[in-house]
C-alpha atoms as a PDB file:
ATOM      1  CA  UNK A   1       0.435  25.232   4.700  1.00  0.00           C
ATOM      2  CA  UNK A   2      -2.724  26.246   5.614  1.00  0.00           C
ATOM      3  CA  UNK A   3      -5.268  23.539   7.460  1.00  0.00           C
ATOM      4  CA  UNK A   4      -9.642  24.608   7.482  1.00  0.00           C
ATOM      5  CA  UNK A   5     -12.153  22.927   8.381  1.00  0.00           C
ATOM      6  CA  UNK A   6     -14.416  21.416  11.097  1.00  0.00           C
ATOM      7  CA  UNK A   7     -14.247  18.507  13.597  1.00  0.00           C
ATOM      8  CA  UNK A   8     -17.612  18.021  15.061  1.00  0.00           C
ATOM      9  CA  UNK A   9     -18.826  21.315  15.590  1.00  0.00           C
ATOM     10  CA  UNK A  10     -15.358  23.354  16.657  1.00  0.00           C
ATOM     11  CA  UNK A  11     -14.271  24.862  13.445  1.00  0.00           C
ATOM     12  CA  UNK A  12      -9.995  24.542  13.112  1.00  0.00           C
ATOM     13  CA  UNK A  13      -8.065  26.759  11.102  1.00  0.00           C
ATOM     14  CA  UNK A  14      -4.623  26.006  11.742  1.00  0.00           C
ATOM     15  CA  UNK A  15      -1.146  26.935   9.720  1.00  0.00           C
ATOM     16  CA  UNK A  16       1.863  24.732   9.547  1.00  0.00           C
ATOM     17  CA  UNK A  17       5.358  26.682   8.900  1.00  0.00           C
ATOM     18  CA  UNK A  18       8.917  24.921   8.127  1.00  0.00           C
ATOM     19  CA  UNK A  19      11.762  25.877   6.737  1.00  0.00           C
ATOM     20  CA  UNK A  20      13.059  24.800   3.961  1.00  0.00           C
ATOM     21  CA  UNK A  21      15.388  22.165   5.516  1.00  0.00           C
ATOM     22  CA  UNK A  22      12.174  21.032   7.614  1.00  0.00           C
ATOM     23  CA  UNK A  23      10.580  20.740   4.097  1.00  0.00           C
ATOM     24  CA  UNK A  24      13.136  18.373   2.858  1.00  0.00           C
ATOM     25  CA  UNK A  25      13.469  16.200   5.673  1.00  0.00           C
ATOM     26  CA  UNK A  26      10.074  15.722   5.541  1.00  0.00           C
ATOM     27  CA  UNK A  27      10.246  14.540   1.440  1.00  0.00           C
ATOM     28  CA  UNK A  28      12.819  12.063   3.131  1.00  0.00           C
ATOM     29  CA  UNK A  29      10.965  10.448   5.198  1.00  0.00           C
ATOM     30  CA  UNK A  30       7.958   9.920   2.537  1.00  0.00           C
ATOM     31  CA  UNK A  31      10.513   9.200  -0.052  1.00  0.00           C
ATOM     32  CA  UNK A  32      12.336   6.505   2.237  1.00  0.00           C
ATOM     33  CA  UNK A  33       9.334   4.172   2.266  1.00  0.00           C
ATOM     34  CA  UNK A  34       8.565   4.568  -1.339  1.00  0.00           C
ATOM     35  CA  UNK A  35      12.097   2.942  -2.246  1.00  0.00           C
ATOM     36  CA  UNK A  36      11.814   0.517   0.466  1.00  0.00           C
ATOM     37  CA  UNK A  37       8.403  -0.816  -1.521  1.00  0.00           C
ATOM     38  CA  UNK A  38       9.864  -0.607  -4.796  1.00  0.00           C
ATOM     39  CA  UNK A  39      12.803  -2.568  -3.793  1.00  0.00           C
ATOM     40  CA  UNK A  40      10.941  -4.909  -2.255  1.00  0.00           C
ATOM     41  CA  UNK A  41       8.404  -5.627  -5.159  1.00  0.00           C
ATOM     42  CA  UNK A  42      11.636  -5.717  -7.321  1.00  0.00           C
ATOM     43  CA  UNK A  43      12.817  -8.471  -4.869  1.00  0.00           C
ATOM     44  CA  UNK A  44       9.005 -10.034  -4.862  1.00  0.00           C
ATOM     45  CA  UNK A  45       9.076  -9.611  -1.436  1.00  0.00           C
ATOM     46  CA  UNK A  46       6.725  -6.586  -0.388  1.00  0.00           C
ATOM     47  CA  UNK A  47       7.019  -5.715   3.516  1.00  0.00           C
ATOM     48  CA  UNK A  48       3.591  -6.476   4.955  1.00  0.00           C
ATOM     49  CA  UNK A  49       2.094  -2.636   6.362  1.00  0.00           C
ATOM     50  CA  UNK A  50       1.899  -4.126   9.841  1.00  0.00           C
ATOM     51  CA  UNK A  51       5.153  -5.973  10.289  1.00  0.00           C
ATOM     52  CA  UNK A  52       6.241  -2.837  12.719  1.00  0.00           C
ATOM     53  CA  UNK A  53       2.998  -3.548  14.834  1.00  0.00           C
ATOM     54  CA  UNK A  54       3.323  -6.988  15.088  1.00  0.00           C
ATOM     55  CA  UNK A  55       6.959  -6.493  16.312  1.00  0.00           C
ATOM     56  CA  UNK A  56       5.883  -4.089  19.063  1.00  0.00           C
ATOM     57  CA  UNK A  57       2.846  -6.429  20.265  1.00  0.00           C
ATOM     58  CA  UNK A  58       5.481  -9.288  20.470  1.00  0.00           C
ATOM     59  CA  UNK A  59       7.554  -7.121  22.573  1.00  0.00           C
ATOM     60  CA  UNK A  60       4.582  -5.618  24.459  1.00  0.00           C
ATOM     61  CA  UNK A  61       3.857  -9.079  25.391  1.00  0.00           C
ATOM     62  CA  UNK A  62       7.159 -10.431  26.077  1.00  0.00           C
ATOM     63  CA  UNK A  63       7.619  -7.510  28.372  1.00  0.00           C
ATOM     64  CA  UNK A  64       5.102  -8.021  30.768  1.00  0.00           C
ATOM     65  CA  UNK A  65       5.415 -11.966  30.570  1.00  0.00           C
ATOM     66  CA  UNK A  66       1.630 -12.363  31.143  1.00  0.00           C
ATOM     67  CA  UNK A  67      -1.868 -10.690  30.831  1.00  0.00           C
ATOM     68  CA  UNK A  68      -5.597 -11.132  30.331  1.00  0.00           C
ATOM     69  CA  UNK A  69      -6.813 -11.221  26.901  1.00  0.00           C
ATOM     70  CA  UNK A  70      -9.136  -8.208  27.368  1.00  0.00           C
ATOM     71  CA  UNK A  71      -6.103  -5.912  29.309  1.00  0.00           C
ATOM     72  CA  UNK A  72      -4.184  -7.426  26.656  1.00  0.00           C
ATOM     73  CA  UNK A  73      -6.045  -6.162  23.589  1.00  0.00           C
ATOM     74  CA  UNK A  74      -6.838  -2.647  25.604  1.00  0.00           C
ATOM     75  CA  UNK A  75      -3.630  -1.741  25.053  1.00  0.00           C
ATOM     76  CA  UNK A  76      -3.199  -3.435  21.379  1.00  0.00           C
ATOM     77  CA  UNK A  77      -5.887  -1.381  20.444  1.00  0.00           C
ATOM     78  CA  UNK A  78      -3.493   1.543  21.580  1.00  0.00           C
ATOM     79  CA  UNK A  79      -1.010   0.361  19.978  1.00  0.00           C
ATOM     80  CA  UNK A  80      -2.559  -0.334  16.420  1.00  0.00           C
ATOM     81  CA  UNK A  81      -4.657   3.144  16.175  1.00  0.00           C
ATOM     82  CA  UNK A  82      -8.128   0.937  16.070  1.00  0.00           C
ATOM     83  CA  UNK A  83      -9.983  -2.056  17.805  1.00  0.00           C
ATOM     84  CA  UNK A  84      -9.956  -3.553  14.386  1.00  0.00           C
ATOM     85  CA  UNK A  85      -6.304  -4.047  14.322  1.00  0.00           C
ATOM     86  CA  UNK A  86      -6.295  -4.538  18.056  1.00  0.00           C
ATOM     87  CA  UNK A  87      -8.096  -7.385  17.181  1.00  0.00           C
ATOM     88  CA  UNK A  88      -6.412  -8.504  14.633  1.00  0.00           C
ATOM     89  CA  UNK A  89      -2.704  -8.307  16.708  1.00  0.00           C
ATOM     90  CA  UNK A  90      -4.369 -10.161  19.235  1.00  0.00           C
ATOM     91  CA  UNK A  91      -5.808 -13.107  16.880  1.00  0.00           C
ATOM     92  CA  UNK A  92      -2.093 -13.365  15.514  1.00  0.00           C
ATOM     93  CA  UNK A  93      -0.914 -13.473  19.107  1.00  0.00           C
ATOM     94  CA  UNK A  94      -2.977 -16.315  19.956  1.00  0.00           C
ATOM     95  CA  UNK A  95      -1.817 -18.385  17.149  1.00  0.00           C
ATOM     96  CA  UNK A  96       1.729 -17.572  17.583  1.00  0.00           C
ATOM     97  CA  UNK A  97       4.400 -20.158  18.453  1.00  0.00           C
ATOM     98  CA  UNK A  98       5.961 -18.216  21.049  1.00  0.00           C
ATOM     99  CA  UNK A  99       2.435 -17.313  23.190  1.00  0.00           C
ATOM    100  CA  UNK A 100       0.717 -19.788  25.406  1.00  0.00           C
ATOM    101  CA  UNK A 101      -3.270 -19.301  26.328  1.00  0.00           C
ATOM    102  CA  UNK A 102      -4.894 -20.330  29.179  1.00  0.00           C
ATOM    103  CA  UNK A 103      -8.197 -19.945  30.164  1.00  0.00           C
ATOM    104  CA  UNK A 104      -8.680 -17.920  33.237  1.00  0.00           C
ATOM    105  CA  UNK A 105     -11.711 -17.595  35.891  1.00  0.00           C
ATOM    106  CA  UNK A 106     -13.471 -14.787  33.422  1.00  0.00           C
ATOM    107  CA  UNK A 107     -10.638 -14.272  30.474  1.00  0.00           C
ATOM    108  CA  UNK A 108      -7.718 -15.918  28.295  1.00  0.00           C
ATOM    109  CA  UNK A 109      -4.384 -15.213  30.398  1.00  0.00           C
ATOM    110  CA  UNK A 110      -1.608 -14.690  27.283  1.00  0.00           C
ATOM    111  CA  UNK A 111       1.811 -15.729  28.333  1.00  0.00           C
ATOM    112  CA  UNK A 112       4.776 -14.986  26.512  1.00  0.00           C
ATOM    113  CA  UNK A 113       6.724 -18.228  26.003  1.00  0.00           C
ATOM    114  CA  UNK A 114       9.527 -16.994  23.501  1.00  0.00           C
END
């Protein structure tokens, strides 16, 4: 497979080779989710896309035991691939049962309550 283009100015022209057991692991692991989601819709229960997210920012959390909201959503942000769904982990945290917010001398402290 052959990749061209441009990001920014920096042209990239880059090749991807696998064999053909690399080729069908691959179909695998797109195939894998594809049956999960048509299981689930059979079901009428259809996994939410950030389920896995919200697991790891529950354990992120739990983890450290306490944090300020804006270290806090620093590294949600990391976690979810945008500040968008940094933001949105971090709204979700708030409202959670098992997290407890306090207001601190200049931010929310988040602790992890269980």
């Amino acid at each position: 497979m052959r990749i061209r283009g441009h990001i920014g100015d920096w042209p990239v022209d880059l090749t991807i080779e696998l064999e053909p057991a690399e080729w069908a692991q691959l179909g695998r692991q797109v195939l894998v989710p594809a049956v999960v989601e048509a299981a689930a819709e059979a079901v009428g229960t259809a996994p939410r896309p950030d389920d896995g997210q919200w697991s790891a920012a529950r354990e992120l959390l739990r983890q450290v035991g306490q944090i300020s909201g804006p270290e806090l959503l620093e590294r949600l942000e990391g976690l979810a691939g945008s500040t968008a769904a940094g933001k949105r982990l971090l709204v979700r945290l708030r409202h959670s049962s098992e997290v407890k917010v306090e207001s601190g001398v200049d931010a929310p402290v988040y602790h992890w309550i269980g």
